[in-house]
C-alpha atoms as a PDB file:
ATOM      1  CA  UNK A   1     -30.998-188.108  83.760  1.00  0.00           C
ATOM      2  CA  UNK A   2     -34.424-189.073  82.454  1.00  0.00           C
ATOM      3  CA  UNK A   3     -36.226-186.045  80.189  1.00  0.00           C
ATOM      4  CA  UNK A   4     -38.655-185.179  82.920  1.00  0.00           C
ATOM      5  CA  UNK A   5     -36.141-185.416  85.617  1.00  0.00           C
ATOM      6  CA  UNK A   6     -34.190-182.903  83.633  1.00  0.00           C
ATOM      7  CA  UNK A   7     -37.165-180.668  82.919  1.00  0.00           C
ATOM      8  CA  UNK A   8     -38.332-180.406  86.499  1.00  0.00           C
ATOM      9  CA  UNK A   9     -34.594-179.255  87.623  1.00  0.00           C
ATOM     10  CA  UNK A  10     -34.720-176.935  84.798  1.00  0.00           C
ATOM     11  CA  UNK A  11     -38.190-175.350  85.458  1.00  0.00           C
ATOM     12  CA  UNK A  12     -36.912-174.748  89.649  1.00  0.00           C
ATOM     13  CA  UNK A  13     -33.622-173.226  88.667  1.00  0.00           C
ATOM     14  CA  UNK A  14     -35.330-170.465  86.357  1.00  0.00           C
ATOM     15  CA  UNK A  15     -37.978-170.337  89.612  1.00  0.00           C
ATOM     16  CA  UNK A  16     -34.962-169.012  91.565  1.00  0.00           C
ATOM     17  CA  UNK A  17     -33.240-167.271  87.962  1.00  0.00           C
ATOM     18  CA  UNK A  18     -35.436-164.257  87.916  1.00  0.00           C
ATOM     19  CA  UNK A  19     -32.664-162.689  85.590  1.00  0.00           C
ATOM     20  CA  UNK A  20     -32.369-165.895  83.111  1.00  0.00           C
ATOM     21  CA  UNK A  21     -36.307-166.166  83.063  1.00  0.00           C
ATOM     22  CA  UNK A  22     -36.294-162.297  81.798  1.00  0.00           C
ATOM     23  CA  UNK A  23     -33.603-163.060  79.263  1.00  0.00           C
ATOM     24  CA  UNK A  24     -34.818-165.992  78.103  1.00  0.00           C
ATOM     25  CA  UNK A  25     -38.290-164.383  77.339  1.00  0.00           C
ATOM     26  CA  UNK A  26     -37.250-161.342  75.938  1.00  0.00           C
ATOM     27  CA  UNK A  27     -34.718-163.989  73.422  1.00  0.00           C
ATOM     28  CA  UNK A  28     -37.759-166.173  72.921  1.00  0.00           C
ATOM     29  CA  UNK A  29     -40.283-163.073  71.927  1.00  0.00           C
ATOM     30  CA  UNK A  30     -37.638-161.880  69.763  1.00  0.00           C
ATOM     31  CA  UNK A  31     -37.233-164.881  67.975  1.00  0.00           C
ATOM     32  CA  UNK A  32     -41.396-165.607  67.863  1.00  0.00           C
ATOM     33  CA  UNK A  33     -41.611-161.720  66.363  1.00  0.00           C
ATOM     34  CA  UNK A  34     -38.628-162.581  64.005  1.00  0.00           C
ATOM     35  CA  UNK A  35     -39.677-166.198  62.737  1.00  0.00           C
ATOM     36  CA  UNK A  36     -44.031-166.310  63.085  1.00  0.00           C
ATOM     37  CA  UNK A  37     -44.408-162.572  62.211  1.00  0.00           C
ATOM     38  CA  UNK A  38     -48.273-163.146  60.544  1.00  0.00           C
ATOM     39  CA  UNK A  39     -47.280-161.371  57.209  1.00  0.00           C
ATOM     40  CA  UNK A  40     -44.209-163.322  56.717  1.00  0.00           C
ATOM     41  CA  UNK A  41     -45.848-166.684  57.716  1.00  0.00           C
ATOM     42  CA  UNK A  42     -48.639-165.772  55.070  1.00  0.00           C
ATOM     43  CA  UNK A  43     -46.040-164.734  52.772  1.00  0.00           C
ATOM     44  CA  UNK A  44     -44.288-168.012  52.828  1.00  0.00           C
ATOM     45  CA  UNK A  45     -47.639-170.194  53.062  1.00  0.00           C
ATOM     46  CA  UNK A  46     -48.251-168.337  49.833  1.00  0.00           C
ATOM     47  CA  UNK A  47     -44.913-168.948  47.979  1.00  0.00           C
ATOM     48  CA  UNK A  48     -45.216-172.450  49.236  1.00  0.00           C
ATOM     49  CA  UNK A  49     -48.913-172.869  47.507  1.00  0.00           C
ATOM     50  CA  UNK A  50     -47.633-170.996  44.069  1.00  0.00           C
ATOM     51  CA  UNK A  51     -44.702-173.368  43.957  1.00  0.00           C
ATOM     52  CA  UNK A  52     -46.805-176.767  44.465  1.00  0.00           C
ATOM     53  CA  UNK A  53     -49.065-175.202  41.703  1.00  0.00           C
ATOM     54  CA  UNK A  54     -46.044-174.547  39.363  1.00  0.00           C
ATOM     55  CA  UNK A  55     -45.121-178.400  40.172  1.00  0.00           C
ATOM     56  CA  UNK A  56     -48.142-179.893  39.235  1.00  0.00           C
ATOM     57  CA  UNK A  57     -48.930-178.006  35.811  1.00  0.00           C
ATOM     58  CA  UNK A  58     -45.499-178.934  35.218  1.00  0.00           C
ATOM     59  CA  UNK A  59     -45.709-182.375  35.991  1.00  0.00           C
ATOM     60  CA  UNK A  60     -49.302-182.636  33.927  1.00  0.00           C
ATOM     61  CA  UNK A  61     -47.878-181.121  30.708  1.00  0.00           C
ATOM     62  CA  UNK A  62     -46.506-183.431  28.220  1.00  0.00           C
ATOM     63  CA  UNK A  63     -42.928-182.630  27.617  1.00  0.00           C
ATOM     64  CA  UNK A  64     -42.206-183.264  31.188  1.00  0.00           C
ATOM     65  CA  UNK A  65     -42.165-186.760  33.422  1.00  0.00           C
ATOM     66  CA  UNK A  66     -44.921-186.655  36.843  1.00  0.00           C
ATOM     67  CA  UNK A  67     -42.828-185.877  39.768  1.00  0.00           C
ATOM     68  CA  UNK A  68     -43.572-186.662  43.404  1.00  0.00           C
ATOM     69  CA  UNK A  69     -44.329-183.439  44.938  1.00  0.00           C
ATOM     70  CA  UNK A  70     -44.787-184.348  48.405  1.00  0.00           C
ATOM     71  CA  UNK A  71     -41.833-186.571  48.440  1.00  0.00           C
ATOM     72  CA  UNK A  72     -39.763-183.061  47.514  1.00  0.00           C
ATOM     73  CA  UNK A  73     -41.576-181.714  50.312  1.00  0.00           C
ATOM     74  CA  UNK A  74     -40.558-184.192  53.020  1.00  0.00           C
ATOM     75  CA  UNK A  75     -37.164-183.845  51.609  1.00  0.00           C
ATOM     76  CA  UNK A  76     -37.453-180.200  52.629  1.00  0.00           C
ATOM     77  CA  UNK A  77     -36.646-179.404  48.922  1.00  0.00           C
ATOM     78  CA  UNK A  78     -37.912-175.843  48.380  1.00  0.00           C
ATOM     79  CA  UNK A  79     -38.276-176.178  44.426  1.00  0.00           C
ATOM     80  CA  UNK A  80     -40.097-179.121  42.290  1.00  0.00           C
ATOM     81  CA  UNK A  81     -37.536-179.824  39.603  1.00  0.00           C
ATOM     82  CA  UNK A  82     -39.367-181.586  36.693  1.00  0.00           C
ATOM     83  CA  UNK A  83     -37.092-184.300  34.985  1.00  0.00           C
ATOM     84  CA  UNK A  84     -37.633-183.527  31.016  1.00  0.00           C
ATOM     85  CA  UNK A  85     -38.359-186.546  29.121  1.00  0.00           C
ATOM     86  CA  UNK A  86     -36.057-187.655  26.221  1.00  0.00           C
ATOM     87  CA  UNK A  87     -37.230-187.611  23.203  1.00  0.00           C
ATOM     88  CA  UNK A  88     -37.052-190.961  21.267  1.00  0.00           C
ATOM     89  CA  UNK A  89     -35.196-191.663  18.415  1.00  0.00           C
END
């Protein structure tokens, strides 16, 4: 079954589910008030910007080697460990 074959099925059995559409919205604005509540979303956007900061004075100072920031992003990495130099001999 093709993904818009499957869809339209879906979408007429919760047309004659009134009791699984109600569930399924009351799960779903649960979940929306849980997850995308606006103070934790700007709570996290903020964490998110200090940490990036943190990264980047770190990786501009001398004792420590330039990371890739963004590439610890895509890796969903929440922190930005810096790799300390060695010191030479």
């Amino acid at each position: 079954m093709k993904g818009a074959e499957a869809l339209a099925r879906t979408m007429v059995h919760l047309l004659y589910h009134s009791d699984l559409r109600e569930h399924l919205g009351k799960v779903g604005l649960k979940k929306m008030e849980r997850e995308f509540d606006e103070r934790l979303v700007i709570e996290k956007t903020l964490q998110v910007y200090q940490q990036r900061e943190l990264c980047w004075r770190l990786a501009n100072s001398r004792q420590v080697q330039k990371v890739n920031v963004w590439s610890a992003w895509k890796g969903r990495s929440s922190r930005c460990l810096p790799v300390r130099l060695a010191q030479s001999v």
